[in-house]
PDB file of N, CA and C in Angstrom:
ATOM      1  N   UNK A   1       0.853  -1.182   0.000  1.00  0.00           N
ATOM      2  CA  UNK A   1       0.000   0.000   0.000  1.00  0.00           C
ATOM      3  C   UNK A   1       0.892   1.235   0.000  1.00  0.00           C
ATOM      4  N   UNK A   2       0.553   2.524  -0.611  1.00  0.00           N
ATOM      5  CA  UNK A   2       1.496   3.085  -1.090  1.00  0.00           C
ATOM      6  C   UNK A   2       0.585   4.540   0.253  1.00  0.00           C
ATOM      7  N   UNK A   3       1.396   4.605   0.711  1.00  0.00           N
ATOM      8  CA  UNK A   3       0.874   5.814   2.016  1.00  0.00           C
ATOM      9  C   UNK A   3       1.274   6.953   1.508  1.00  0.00           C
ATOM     10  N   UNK A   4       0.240   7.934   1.043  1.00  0.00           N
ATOM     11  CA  UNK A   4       0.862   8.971   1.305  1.00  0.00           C
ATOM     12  C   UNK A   4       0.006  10.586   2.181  1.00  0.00           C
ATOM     13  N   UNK A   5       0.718  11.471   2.124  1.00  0.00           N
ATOM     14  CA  UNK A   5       0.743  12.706   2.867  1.00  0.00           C
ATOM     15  C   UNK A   5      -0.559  13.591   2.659  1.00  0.00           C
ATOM     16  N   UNK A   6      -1.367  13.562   3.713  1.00  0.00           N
ATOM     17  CA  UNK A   6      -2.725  14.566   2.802  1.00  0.00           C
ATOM     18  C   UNK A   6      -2.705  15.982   3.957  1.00  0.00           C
ATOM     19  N   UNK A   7      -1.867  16.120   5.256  1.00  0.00           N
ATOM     20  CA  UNK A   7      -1.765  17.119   5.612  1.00  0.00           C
ATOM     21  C   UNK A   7      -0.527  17.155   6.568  1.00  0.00           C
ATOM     22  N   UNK A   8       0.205  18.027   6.766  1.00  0.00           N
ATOM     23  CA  UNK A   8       1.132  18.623   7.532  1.00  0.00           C
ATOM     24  C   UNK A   8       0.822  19.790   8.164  1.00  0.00           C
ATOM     25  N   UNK A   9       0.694  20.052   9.877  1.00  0.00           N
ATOM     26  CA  UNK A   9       0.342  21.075  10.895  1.00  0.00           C
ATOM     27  C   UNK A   9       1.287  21.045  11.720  1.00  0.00           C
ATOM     28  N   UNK A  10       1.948  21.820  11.846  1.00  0.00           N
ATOM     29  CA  UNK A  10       2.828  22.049  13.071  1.00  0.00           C
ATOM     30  C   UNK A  10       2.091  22.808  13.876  1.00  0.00           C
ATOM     31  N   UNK A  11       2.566  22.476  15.767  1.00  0.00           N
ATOM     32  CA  UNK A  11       1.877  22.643  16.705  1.00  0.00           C
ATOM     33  C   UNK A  11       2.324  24.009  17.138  1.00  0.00           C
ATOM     34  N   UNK A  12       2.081  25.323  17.126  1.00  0.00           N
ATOM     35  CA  UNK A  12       3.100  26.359  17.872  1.00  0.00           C
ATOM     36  C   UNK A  12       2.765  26.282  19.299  1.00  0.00           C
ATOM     37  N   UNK A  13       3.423  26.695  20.150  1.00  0.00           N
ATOM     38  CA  UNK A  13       3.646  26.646  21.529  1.00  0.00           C
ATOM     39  C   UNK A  13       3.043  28.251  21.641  1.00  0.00           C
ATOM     40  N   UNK A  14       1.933  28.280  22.101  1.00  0.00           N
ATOM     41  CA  UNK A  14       1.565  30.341  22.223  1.00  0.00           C
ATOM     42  C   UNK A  14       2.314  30.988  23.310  1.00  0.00           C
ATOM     43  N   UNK A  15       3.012  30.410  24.195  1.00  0.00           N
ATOM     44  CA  UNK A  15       3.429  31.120  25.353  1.00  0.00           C
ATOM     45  C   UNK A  15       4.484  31.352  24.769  1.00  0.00           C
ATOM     46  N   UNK A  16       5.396  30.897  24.132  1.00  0.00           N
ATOM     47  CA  UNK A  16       6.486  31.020  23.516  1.00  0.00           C
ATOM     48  C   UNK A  16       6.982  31.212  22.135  1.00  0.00           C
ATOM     49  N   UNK A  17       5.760  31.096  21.420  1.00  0.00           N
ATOM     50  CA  UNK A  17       6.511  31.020  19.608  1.00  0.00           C
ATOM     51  C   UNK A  17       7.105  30.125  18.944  1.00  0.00           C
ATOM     52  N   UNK A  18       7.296  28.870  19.703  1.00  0.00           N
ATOM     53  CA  UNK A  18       8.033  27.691  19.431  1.00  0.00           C
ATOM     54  C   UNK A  18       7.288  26.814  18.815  1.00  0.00           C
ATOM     55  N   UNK A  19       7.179  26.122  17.997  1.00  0.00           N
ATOM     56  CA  UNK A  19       6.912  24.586  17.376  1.00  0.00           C
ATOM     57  C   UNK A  19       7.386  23.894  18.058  1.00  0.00           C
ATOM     58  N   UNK A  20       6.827  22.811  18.598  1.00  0.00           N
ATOM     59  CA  UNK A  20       6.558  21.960  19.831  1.00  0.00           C
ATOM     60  C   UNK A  20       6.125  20.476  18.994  1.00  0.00           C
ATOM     61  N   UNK A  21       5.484  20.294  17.704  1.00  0.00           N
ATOM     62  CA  UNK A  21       5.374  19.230  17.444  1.00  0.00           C
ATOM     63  C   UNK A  21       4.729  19.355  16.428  1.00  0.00           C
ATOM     64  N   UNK A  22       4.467  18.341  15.311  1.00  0.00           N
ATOM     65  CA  UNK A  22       3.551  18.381  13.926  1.00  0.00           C
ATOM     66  C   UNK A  22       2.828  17.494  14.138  1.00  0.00           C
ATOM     67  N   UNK A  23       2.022  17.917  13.545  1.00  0.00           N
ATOM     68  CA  UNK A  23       1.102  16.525  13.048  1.00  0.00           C
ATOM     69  C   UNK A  23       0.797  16.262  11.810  1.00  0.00           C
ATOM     70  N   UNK A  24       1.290  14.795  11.260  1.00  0.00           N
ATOM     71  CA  UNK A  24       0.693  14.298   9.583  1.00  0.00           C
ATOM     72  C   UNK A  24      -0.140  13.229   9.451  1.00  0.00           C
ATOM     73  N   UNK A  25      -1.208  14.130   8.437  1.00  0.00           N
ATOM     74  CA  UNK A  25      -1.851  13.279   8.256  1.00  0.00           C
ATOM     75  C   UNK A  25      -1.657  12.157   6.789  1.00  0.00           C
ATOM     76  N   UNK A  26      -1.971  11.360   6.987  1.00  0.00           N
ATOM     77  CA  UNK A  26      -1.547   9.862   6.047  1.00  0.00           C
ATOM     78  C   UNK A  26      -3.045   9.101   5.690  1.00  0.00           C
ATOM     79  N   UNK A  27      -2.592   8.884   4.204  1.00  0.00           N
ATOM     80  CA  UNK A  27      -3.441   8.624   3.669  1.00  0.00           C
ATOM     81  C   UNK A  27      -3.663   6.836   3.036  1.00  0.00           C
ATOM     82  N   UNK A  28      -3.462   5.749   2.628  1.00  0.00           N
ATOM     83  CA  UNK A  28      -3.228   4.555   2.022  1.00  0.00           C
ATOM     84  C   UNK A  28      -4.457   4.187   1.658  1.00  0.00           C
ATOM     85  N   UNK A  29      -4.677   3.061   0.374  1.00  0.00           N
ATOM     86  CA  UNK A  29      -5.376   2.632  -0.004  1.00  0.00           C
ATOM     87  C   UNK A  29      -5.558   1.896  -1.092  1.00  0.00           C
ATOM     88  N   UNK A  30      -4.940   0.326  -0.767  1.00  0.00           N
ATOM     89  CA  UNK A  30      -5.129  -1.073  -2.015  1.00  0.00           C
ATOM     90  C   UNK A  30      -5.930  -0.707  -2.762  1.00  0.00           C
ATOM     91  N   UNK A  31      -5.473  -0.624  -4.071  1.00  0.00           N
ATOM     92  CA  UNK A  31      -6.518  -0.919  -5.089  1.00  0.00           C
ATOM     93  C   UNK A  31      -6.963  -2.085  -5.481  1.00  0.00           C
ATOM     94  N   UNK A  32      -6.408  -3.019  -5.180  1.00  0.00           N
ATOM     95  CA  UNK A  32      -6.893  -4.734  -5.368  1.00  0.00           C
ATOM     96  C   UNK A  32      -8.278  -4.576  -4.402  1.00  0.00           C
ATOM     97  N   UNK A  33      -7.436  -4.719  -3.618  1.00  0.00           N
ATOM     98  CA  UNK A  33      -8.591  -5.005  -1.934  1.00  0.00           C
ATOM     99  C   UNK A  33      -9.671  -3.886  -1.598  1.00  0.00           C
ATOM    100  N   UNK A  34      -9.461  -2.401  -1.829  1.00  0.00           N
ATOM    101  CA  UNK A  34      -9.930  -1.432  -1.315  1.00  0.00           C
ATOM    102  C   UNK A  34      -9.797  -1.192   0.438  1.00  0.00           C
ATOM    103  N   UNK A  35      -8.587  -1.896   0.557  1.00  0.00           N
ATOM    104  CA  UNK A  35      -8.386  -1.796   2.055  1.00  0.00           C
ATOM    105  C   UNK A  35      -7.745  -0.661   1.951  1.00  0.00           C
ATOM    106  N   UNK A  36      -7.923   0.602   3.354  1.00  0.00           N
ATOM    107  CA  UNK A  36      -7.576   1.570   3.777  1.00  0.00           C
ATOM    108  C   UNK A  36      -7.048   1.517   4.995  1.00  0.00           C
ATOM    109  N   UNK A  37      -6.257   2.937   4.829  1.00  0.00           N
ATOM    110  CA  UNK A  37      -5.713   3.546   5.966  1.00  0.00           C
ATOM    111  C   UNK A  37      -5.789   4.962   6.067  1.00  0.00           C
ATOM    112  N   UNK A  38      -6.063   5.945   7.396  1.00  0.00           N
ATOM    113  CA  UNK A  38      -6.871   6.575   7.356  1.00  0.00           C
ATOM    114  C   UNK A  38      -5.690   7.372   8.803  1.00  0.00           C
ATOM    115  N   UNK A  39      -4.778   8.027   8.892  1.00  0.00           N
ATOM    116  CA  UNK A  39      -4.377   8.210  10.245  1.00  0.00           C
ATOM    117  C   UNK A  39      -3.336   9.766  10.592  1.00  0.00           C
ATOM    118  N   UNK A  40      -3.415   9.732  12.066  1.00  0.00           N
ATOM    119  CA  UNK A  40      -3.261  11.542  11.779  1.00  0.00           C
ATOM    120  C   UNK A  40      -1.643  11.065  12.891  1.00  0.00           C
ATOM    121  N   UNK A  41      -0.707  11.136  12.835  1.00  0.00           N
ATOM    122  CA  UNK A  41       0.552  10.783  13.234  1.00  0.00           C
ATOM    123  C   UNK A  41       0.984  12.129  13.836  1.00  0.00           C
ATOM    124  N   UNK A  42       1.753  12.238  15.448  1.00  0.00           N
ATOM    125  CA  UNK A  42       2.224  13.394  16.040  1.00  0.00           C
ATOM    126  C   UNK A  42       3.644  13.045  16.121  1.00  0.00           C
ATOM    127  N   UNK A  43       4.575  13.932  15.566  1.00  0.00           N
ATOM    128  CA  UNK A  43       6.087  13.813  15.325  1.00  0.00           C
ATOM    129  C   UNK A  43       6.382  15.250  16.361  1.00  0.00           C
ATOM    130  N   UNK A  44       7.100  14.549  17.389  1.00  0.00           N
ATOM    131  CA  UNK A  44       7.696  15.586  18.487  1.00  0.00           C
ATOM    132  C   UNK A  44       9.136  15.671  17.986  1.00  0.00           C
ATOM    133  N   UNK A  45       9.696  16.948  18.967  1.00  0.00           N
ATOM    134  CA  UNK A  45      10.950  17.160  18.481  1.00  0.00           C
ATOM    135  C   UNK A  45      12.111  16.211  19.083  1.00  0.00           C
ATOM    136  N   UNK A  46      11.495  15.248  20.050  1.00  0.00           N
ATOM    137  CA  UNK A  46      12.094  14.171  20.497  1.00  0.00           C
ATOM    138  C   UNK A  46      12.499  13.286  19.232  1.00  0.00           C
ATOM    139  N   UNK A  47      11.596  13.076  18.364  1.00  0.00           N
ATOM    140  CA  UNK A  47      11.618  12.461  17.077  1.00  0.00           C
ATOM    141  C   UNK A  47      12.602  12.847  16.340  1.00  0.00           C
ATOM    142  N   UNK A  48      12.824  14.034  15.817  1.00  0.00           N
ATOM    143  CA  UNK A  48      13.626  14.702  15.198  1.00  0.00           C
ATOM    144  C   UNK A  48      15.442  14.272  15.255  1.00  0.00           C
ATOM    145  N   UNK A  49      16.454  14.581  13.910  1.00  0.00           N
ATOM    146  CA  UNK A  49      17.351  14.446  14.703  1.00  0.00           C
ATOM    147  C   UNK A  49      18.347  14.850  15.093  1.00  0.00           C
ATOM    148  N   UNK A  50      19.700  14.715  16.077  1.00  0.00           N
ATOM    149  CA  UNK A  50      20.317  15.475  16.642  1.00  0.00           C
ATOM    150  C   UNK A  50      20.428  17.034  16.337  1.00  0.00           C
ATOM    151  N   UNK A  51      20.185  18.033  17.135  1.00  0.00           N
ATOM    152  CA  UNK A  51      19.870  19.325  17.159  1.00  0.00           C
ATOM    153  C   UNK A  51      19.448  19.920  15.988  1.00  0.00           C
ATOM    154  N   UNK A  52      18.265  18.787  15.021  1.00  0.00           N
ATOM    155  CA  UNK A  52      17.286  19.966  14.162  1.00  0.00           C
ATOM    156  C   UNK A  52      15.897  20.064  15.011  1.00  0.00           C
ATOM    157  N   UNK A  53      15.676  21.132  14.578  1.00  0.00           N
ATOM    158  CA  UNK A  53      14.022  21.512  14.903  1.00  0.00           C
ATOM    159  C   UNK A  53      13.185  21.727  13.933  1.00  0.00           C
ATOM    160  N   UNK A  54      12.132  21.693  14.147  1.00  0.00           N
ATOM    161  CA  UNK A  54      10.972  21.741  13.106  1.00  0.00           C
ATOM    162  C   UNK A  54      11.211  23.448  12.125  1.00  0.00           C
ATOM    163  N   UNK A  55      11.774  24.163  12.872  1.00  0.00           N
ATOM    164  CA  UNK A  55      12.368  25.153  11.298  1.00  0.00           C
ATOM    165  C   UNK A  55      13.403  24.599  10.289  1.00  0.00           C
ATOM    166  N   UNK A  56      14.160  23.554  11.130  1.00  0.00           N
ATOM    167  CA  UNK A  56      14.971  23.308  10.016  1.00  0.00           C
ATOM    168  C   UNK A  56      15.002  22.148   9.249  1.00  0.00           C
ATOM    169  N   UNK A  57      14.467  21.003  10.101  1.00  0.00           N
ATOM    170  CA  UNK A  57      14.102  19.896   9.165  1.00  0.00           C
ATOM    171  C   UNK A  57      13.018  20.034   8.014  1.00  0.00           C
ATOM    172  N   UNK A  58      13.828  19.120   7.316  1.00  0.00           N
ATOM    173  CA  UNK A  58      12.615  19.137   6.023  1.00  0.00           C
ATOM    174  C   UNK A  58      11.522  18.400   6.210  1.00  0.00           C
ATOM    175  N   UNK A  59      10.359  18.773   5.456  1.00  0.00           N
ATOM    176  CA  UNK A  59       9.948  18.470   5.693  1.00  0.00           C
ATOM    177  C   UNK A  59       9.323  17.040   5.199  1.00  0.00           C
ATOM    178  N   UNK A  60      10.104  16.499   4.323  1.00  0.00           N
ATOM    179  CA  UNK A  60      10.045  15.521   3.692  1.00  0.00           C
ATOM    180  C   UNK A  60      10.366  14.056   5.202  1.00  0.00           C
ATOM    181  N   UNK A  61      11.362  14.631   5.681  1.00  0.00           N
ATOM    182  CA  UNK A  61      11.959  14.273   6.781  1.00  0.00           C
ATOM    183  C   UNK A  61      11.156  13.675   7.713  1.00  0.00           C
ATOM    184  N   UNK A  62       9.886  14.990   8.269  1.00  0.00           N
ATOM    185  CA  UNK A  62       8.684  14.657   9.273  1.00  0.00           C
ATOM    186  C   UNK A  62       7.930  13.627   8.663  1.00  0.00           C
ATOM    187  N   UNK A  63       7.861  13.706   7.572  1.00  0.00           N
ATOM    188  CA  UNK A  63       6.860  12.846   6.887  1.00  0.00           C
ATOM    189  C   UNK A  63       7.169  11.206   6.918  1.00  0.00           C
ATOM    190  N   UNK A  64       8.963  11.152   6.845  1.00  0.00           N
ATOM    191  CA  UNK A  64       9.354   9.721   7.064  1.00  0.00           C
ATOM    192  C   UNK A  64       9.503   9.409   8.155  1.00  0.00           C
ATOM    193  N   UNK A  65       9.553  10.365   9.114  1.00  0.00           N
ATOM    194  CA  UNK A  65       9.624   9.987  10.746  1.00  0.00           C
ATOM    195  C   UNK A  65       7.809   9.626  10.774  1.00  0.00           C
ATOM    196  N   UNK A  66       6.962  10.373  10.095  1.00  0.00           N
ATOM    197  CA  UNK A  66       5.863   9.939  11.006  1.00  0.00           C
ATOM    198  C   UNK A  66       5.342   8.679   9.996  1.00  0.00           C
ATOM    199  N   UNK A  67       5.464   8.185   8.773  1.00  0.00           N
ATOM    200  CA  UNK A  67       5.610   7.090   8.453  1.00  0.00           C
ATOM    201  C   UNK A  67       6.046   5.823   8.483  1.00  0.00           C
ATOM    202  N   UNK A  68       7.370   6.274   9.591  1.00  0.00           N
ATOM    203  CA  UNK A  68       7.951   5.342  10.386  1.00  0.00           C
ATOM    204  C   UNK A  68       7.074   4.757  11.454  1.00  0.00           C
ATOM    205  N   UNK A  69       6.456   5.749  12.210  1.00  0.00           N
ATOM    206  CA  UNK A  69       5.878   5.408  13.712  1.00  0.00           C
ATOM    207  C   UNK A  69       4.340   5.042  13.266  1.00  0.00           C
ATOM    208  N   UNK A  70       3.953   5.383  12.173  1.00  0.00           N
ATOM    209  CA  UNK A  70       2.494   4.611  11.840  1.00  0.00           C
ATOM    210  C   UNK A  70       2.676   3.282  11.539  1.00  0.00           C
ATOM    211  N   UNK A  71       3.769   2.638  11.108  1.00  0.00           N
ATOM    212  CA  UNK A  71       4.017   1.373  10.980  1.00  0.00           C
ATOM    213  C   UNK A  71       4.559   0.476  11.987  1.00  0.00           C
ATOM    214  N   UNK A  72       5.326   1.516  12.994  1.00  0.00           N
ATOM    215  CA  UNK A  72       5.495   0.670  14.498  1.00  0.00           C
ATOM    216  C   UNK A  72       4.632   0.408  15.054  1.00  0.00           C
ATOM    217  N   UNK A  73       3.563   1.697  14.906  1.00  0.00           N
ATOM    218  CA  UNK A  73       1.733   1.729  15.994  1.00  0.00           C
ATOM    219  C   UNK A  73       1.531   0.616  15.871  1.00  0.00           C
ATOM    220  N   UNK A  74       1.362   0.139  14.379  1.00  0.00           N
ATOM    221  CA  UNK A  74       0.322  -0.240  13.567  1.00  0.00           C
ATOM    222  C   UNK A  74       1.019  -2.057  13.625  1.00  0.00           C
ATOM    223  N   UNK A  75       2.039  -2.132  13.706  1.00  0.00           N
ATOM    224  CA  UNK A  75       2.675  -3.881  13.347  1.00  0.00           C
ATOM    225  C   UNK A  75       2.069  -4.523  14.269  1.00  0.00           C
ATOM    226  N   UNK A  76       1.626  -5.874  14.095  1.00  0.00           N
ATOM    227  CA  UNK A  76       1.051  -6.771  14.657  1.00  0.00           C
ATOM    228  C   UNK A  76       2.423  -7.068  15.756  1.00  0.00           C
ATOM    229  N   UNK A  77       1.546  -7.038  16.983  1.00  0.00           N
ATOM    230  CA  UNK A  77       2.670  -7.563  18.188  1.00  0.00           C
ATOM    231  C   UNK A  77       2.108  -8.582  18.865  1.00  0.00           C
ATOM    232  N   UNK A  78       2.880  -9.343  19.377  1.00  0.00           N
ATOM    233  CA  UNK A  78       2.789 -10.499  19.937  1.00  0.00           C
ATOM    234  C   UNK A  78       2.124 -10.417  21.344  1.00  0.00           C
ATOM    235  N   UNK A  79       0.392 -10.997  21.743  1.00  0.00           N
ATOM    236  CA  UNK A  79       0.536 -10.700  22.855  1.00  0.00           C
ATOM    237  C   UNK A  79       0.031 -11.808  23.463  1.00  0.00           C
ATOM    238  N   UNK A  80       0.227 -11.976  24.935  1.00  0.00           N
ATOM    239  CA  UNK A  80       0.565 -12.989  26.048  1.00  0.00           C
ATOM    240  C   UNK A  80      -1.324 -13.059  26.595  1.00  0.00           C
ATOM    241  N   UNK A  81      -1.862 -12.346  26.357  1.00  0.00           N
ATOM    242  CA  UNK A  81      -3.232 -11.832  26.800  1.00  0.00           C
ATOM    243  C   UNK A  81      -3.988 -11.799  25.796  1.00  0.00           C
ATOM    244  N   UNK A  82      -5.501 -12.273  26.346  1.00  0.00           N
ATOM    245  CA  UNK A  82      -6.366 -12.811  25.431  1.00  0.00           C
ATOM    246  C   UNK A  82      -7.394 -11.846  26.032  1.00  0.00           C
ATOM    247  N   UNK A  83      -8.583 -10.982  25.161  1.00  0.00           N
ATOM    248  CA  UNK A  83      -9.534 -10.291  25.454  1.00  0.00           C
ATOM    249  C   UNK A  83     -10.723 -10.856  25.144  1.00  0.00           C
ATOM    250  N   UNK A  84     -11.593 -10.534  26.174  1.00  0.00           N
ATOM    251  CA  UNK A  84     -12.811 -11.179  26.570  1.00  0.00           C
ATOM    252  C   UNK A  84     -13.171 -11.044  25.427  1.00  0.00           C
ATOM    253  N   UNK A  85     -14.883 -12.026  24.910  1.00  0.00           N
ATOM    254  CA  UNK A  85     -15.770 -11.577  23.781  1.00  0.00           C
ATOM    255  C   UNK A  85     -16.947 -11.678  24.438  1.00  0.00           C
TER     256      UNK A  85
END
């Protein structure tokens, strides 16, 4: 599935003037299957790397960091616990 970018918002900080974090939104959708994906991803400057900030990274950049972490959210994990039905 080919994900891509349908919005980019960075968060400003009002007390300060600072960008504090973005948010992207991501788009996917099989054309075989018509299976979707539909998801709004928050990239902090923790994310970012060594001493850039959201003025200076690209922004191509945020977009692969938060494409990264929609696919960590998102991977099937192994779990030990079974939920009621």
């Amino acid at each position: 599935m080919n994900v891509q970018v349908n919005s980019l918002n960075y968060n400003v900080n009002l007390q300060d003037g600072t960008i504090d974090s973005a948010k992207v939104g991501l788009y996917g959708r099989d054309e075989t299957s018509g299976d979707y994906v539909n998801a709004q991803v928050k990239v902090e400057q923790s994310d970012l790397a060594a001493g850039a900030t959201f003025l200076t990274a690209n922004p191509a950049d945020i977009v692969t960091i938060a494409k990264k972490k929609l696919a960590a959210e998102t991977a099937v994990k192994d779990s030990t616990t079974t939920q009621a039905q």
